[in-house]
C-alpha atoms as a PDB file:
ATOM      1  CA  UNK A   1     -26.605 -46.812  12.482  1.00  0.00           C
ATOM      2  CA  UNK A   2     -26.123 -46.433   9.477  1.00  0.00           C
ATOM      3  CA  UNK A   3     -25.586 -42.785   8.736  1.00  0.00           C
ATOM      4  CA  UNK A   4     -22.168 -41.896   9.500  1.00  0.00           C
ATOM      5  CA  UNK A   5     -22.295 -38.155   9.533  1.00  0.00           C
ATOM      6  CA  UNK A   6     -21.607 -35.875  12.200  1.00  0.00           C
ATOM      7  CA  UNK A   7     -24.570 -34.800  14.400  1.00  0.00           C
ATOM      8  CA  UNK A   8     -24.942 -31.603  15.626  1.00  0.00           C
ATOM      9  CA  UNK A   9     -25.061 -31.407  19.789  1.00  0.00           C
ATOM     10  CA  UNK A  10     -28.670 -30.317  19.398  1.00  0.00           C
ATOM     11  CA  UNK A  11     -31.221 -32.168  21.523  1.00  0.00           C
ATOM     12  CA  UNK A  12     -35.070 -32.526  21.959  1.00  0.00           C
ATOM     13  CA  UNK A  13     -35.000 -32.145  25.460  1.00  0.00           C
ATOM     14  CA  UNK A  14     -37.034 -29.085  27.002  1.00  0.00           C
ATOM     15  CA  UNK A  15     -34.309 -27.728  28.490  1.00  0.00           C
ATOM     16  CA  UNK A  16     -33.826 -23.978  27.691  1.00  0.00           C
ATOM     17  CA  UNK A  17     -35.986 -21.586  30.419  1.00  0.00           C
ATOM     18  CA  UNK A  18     -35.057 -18.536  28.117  1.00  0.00           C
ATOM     19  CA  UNK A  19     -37.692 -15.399  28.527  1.00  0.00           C
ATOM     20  CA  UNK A  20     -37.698 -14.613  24.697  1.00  0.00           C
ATOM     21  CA  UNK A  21     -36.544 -15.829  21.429  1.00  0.00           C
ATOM     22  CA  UNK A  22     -33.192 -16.862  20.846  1.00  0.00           C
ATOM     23  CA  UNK A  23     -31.415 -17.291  17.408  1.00  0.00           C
ATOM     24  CA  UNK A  24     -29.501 -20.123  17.353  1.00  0.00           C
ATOM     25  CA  UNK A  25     -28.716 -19.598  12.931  1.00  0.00           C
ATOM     26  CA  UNK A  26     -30.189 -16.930  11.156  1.00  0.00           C
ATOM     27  CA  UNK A  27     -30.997 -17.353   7.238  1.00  0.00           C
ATOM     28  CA  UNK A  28     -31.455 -14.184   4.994  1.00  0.00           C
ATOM     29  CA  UNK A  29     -32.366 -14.797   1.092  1.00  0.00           C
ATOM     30  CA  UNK A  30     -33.358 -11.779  -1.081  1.00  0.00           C
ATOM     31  CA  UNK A  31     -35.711 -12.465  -4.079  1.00  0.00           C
ATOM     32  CA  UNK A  32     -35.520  -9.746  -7.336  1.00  0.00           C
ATOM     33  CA  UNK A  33     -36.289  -9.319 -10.768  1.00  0.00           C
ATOM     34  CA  UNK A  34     -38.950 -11.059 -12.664  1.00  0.00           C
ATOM     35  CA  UNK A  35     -42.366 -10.122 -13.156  1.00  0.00           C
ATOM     36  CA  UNK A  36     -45.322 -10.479 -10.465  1.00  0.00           C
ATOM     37  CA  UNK A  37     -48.085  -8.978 -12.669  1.00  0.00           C
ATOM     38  CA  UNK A  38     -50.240 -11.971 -12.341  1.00  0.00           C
ATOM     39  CA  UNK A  39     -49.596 -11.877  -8.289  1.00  0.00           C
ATOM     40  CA  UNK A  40     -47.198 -14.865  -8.650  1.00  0.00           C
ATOM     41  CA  UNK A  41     -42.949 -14.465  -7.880  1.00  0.00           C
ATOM     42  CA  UNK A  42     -40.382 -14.594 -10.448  1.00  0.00           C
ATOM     43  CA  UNK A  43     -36.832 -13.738 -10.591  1.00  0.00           C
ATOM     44  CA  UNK A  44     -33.900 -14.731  -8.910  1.00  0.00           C
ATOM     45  CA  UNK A  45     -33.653 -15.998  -5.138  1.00  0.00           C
ATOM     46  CA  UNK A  46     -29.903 -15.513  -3.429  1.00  0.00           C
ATOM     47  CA  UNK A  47     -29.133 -16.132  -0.249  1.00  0.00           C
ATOM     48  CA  UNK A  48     -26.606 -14.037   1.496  1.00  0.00           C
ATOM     49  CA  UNK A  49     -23.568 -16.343   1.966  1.00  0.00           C
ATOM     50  CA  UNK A  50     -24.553 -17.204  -1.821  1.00  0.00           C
ATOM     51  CA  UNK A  51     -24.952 -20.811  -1.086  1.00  0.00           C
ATOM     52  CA  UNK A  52     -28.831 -21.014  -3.075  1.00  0.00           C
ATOM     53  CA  UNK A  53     -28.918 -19.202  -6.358  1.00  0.00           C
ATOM     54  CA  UNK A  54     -31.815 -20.701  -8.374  1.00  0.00           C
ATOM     55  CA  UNK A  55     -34.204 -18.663 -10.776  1.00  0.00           C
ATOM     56  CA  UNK A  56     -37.572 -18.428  -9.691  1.00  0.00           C
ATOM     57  CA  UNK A  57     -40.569 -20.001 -11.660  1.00  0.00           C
ATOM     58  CA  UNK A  58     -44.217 -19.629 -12.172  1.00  0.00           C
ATOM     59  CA  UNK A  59     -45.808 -23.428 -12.297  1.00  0.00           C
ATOM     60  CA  UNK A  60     -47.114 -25.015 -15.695  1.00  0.00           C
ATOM     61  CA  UNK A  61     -50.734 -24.863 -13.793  1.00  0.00           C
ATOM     62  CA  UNK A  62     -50.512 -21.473 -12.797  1.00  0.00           C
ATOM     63  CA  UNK A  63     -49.644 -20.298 -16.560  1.00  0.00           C
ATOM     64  CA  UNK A  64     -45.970 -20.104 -16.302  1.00  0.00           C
ATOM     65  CA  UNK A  65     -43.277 -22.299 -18.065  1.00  0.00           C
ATOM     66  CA  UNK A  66     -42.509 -24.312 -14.845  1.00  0.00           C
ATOM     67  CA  UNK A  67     -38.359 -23.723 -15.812  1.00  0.00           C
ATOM     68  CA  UNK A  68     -37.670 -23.857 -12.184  1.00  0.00           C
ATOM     69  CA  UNK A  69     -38.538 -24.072  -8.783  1.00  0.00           C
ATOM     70  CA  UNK A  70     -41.613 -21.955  -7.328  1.00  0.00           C
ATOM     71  CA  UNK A  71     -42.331 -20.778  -3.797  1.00  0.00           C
ATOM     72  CA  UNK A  72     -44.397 -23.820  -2.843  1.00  0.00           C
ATOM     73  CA  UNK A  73     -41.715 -26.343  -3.647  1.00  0.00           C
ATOM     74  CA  UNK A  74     -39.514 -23.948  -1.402  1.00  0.00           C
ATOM     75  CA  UNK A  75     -41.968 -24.302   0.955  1.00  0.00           C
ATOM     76  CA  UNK A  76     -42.580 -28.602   0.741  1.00  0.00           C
ATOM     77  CA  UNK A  77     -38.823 -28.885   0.682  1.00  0.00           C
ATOM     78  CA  UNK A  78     -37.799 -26.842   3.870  1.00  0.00           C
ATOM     79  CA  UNK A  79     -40.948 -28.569   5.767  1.00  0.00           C
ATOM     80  CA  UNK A  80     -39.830 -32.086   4.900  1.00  0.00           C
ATOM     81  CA  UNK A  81     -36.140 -31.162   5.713  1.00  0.00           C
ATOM     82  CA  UNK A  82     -36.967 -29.926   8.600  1.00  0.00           C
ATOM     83  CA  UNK A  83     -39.454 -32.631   9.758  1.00  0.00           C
ATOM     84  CA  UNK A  84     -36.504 -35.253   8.688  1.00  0.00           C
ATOM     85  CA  UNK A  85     -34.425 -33.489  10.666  1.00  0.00           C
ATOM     86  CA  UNK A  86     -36.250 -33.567  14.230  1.00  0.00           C
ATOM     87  CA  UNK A  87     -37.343 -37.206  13.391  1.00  0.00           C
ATOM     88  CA  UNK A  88     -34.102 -38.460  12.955  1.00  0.00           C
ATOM     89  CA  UNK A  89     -32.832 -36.571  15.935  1.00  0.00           C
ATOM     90  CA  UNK A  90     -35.497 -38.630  18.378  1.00  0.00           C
ATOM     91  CA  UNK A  91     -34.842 -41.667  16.245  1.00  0.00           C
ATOM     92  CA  UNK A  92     -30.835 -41.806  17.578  1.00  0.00           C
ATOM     93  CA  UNK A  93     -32.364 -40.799  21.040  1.00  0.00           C
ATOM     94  CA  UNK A  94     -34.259 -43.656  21.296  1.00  0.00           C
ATOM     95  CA  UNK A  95     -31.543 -46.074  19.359  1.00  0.00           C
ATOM     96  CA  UNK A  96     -33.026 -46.571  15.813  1.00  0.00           C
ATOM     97  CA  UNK A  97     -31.784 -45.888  13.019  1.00  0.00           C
ATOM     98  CA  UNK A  98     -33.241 -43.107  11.110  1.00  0.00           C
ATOM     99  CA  UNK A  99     -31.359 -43.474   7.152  1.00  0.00           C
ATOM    100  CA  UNK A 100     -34.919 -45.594   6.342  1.00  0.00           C
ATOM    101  CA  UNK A 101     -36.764 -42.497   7.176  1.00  0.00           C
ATOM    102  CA  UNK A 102     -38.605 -40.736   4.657  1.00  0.00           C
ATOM    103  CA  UNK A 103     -40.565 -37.384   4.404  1.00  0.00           C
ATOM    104  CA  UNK A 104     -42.747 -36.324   1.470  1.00  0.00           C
ATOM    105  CA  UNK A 105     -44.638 -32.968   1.732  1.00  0.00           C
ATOM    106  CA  UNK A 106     -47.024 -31.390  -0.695  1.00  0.00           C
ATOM    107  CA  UNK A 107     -48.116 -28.018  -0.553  1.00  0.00           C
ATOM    108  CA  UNK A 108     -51.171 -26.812  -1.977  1.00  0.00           C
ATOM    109  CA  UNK A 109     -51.960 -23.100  -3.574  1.00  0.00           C
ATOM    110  CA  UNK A 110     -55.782 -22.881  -3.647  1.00  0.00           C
ATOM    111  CA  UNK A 111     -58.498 -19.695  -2.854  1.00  0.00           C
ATOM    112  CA  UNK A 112     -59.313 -18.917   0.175  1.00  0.00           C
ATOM    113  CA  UNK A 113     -62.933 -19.252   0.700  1.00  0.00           C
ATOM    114  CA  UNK A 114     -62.932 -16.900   4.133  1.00  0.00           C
ATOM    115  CA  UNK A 115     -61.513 -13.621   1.693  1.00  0.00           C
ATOM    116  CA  UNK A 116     -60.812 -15.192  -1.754  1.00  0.00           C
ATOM    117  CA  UNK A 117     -57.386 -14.485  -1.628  1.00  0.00           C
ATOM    118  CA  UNK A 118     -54.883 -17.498  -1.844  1.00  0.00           C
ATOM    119  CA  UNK A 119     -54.096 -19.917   0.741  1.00  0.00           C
ATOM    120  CA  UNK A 120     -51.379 -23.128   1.202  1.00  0.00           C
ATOM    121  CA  UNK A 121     -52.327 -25.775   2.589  1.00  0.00           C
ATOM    122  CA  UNK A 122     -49.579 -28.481   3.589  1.00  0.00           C
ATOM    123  CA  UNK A 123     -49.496 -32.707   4.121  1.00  0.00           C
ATOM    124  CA  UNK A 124     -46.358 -34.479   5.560  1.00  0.00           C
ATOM    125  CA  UNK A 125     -46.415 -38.530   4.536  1.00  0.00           C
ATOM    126  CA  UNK A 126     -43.846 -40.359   6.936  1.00  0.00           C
ATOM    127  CA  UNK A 127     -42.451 -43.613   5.714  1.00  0.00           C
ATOM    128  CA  UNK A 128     -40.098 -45.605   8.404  1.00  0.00           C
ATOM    129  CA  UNK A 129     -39.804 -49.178   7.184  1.00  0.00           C
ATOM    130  CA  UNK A 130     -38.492 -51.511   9.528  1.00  0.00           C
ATOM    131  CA  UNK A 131     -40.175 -49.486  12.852  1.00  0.00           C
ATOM    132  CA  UNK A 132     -43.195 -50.541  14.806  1.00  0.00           C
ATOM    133  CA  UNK A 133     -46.238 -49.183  13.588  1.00  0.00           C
ATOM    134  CA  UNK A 134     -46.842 -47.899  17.412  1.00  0.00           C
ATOM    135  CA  UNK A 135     -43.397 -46.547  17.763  1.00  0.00           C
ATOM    136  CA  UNK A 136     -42.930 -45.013  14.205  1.00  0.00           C
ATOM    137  CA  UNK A 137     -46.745 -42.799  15.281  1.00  0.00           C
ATOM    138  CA  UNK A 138     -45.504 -42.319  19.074  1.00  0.00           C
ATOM    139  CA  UNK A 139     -42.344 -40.282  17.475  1.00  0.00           C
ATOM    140  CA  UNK A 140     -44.164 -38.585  14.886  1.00  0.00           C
ATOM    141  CA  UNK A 141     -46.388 -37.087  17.705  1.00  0.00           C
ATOM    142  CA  UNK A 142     -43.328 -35.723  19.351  1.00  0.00           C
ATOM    143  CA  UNK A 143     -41.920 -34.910  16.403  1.00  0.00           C
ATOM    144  CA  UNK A 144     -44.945 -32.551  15.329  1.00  0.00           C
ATOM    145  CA  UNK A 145     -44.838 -31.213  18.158  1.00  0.00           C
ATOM    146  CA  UNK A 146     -41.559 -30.085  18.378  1.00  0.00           C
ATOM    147  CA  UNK A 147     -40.644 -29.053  14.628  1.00  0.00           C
ATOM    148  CA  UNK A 148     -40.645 -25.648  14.121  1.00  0.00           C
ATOM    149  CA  UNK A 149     -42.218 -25.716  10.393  1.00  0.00           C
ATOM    150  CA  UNK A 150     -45.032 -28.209  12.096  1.00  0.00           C
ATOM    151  CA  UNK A 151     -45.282 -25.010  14.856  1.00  0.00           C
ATOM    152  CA  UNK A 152     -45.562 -22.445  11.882  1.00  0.00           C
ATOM    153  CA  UNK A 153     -48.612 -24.677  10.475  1.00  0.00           C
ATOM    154  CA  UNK A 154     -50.086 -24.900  13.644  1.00  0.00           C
ATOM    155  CA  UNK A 155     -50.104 -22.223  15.574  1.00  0.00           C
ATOM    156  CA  UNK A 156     -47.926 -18.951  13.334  1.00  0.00           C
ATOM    157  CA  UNK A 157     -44.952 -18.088  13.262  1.00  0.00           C
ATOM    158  CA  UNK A 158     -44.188 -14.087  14.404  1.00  0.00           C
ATOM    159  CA  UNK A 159     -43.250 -12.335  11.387  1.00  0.00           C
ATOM    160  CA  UNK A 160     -42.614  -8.333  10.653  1.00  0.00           C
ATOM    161  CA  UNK A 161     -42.410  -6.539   7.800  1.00  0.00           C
ATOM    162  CA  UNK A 162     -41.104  -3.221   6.849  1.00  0.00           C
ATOM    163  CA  UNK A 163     -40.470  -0.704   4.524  1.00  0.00           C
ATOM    164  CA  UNK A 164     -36.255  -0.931   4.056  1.00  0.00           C
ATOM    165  CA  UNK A 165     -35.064   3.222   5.310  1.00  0.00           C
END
């Protein structure tokens, strides 16, 4: 192996019988300022331990000066990270070594023909030199199934939202 950070004891197995939800790390980031009159965030995004700060940026394709990062590239990054992530996990499980590994993700912001409101779409490209063809798909099938951004895509992810008292 040749990635000599620390893992975290997290594992793939099935084996929590829980009856609901259970946080296991919570993230909260707040986005403000800026201007949304053309339906598209600006401003500043800030998570609350203060670890991201970035400004917020409309795309050069959208109309805006493309200065920073937008929503989408949010979006590709924390898929892909994630998706790395649970790869790399079964990869040690089943002894390979996972610092070959790759994971590009596009996102897409098109119209939505069903209301013609704006919709994402989202492609993962997996690139593991050096694995079996056979084995390399075998683990992305588990690994699709099992990532929670790959869950979101699929099947929703429960979401609220509220008017702050």
């Amino acid at each position: 192996m040749s990635d000599p950070a620390i893992v975290p004891r997290l594992s793939t197995d099935n084996n929590y019988d829980g009856a609901a939800f259970k946080p296991l790390y919570t993230a909260q980031v707040t986005v403000s300022g800026g201007s949304s009159g053309h339906g598209r965030a600006t401003g500043k995004a800030r998570s609350a331990d203060g670890a991201f700060d970035l400004d917020l940026r409309i795309p050069e394709e959208l109309g805006g000066d493309a200065s920073g990062p937008n929503p989408e590239q949010l979006f590709a990054a924390g898929f892909a990270a994630c998706f790395h992530g649970v790869l790399s996990l079964l990869a040690r499980e089943n002894l390979l070594d996972p610092a070959p590994i790759t994971v590009e993700a596009t996102v897409a912001f098109g119209r939505d023909p069903a209301d013609g409101g704006y919709l994402l779409q989202a492609d993962l490209v997996v690139s593991w030199p050096e694995v079996e063809r056979e084995t390399a798909t075998r683990l992305l099938t588990k690994a699709a199934a099992i990532c929670p951004y790959s869950k979101m895509t699929r099947q929703g992810t429960p979401a609220t939202i509220s008017l702050a008292p």
